[in-house]
C-alpha atoms as a PDB file:
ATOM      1  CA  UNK A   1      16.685   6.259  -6.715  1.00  0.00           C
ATOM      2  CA  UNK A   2      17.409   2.657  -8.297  1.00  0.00           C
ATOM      3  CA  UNK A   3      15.107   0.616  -9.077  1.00  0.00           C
ATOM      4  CA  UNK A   4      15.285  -2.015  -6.218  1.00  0.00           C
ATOM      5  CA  UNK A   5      15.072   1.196  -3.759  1.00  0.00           C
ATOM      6  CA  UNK A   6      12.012   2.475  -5.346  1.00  0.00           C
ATOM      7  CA  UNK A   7      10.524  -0.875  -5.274  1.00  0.00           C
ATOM      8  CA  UNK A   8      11.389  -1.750  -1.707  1.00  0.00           C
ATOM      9  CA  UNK A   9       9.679   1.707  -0.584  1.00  0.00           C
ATOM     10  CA  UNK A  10       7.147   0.777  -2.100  1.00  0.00           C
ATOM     11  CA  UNK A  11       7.041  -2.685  -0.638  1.00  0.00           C
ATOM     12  CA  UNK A  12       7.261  -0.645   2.625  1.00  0.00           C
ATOM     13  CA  UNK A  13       4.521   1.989   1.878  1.00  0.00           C
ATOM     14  CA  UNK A  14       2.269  -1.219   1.193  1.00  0.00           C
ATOM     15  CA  UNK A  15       3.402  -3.033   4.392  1.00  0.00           C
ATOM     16  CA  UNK A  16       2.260   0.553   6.025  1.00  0.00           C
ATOM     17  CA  UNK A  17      -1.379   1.265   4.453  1.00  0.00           C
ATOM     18  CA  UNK A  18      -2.352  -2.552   5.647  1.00  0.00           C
ATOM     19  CA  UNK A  19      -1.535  -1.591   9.292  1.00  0.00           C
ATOM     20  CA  UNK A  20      -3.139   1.855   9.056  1.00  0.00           C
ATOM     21  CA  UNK A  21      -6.159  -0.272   7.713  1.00  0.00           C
ATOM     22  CA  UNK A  22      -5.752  -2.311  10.703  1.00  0.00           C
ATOM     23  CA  UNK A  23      -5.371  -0.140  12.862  1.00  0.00           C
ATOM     24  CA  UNK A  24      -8.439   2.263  11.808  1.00  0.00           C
ATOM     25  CA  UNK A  25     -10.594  -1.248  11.697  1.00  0.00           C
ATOM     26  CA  UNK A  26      -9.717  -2.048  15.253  1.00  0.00           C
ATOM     27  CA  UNK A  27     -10.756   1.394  16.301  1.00  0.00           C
ATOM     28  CA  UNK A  28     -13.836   2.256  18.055  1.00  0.00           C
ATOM     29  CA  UNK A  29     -14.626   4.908  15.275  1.00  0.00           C
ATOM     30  CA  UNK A  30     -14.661   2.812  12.715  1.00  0.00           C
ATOM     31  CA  UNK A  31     -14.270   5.334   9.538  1.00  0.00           C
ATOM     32  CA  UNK A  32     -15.964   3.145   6.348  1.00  0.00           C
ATOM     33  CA  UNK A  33     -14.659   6.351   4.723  1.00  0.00           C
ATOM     34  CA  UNK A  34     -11.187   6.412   5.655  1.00  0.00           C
ATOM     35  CA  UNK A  35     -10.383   2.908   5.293  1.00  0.00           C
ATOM     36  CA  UNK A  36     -12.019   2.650   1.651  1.00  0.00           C
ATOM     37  CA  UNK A  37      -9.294   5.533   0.551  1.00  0.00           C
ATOM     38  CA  UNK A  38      -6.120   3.250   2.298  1.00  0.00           C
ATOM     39  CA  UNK A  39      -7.282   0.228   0.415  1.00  0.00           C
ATOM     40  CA  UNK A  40      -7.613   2.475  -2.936  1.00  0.00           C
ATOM     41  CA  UNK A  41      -3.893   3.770  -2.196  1.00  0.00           C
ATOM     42  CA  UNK A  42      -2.994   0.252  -1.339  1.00  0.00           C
ATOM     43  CA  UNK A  43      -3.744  -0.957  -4.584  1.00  0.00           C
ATOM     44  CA  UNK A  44      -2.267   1.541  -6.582  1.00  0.00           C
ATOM     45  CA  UNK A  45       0.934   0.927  -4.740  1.00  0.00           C
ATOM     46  CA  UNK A  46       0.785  -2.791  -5.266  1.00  0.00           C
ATOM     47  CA  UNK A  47      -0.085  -1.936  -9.330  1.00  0.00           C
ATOM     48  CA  UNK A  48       2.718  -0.050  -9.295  1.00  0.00           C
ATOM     49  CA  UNK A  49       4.847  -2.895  -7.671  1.00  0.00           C
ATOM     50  CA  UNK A  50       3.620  -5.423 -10.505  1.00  0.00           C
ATOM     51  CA  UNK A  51       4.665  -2.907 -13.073  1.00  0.00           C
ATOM     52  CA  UNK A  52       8.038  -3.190 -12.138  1.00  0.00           C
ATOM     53  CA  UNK A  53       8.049  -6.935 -11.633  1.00  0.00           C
ATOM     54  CA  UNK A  54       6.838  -7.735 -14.701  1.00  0.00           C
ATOM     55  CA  UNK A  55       8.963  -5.304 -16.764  1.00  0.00           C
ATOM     56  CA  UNK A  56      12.504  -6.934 -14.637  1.00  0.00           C
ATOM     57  CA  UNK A  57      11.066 -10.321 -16.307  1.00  0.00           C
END
Protein backbone atom coordinates (compact mmCIF):
# COMPACT_ATOMS: atom_id res chain seq x y z
CA UNK A 1 0.00 0.00 0.00
CA UNK A 2 1.43 3.65 -0.81
CA UNK A 3 1.65 5.94 1.37
CA UNK A 4 -1.31 8.29 0.45
CA UNK A 5 -3.54 4.91 0.57
CA UNK A 6 -2.43 4.05 3.96
CA UNK A 7 -3.00 7.50 5.07
CA UNK A 8 -6.41 7.98 3.53
CA UNK A 9 -7.57 4.61 5.37
CA UNK A 10 -6.60 5.88 8.01
CA UNK A 11 -8.29 9.20 7.52
CA UNK A 12 -11.32 6.88 6.95
CA UNK A 13 -10.89 4.57 10.03
CA UNK A 14 -10.83 8.01 12.03
CA UNK A 15 -13.90 9.44 10.19
CA UNK A 16 -15.46 5.84 11.40
CA UNK A 17 -14.51 5.59 15.31
CA UNK A 18 -16.12 9.36 15.67
CA UNK A 19 -19.48 8.02 14.35
CA UNK A 20 -19.30 4.76 16.31
CA UNK A 21 -18.66 7.25 19.28
CA UNK A 22 -21.66 8.98 18.17
CA UNK A 23 -23.57 6.61 17.65
CA UNK A 24 -22.91 4.59 21.08
CA UNK A 25 -23.42 8.27 22.86
CA UNK A 26 -26.81 8.68 21.31
CA UNK A 27 -27.79 5.27 22.50
CA UNK A 28 -30.00 4.53 25.31
CA UNK A 29 -27.22 2.21 26.83
CA UNK A 30 -24.86 4.51 27.08
CA UNK A 31 -21.50 2.25 27.49
CA UNK A 32 -18.82 4.84 29.47
CA UNK A 33 -16.77 1.68 28.80
CA UNK A 34 -17.07 1.24 25.24
CA UNK A 35 -16.81 4.68 24.16
CA UNK A 36 -13.54 5.39 26.35
CA UNK A 37 -11.78 2.38 24.16
CA UNK A 38 -13.09 4.22 20.52
CA UNK A 39 -11.66 7.48 21.67
CA UNK A 40 -8.27 5.57 22.79
CA UNK A 41 -8.25 3.89 19.15
CA UNK A 42 -9.18 7.23 17.77
CA UNK A 43 -6.21 8.78 18.93
CA UNK A 44 -3.81 6.34 18.08
CA UNK A 45 -5.10 6.51 14.56
CA UNK A 46 -4.86 10.26 14.42
CA UNK A 47 -0.97 9.83 16.05
CA UNK A 48 -0.38 7.71 13.49
CA UNK A 49 -1.79 10.21 10.84
CA UNK A 50 0.60 13.07 12.26
CA UNK A 51 3.48 10.70 11.93
CA UNK A 52 3.14 10.60 8.44
CA UNK A 53 2.39 14.28 7.96
CA UNK A 54 5.13 15.44 9.59
CA UNK A 55 7.70 13.02 8.10
CA UNK A 56 6.12 14.14 4.10
CA UNK A 57 7.27 17.77 5.45
Amino acid sequence: MTTEGHVAALERRHQELDRQIQAEIKSTRYDEMAISALKRKKLEVKDELYKYAASSQ
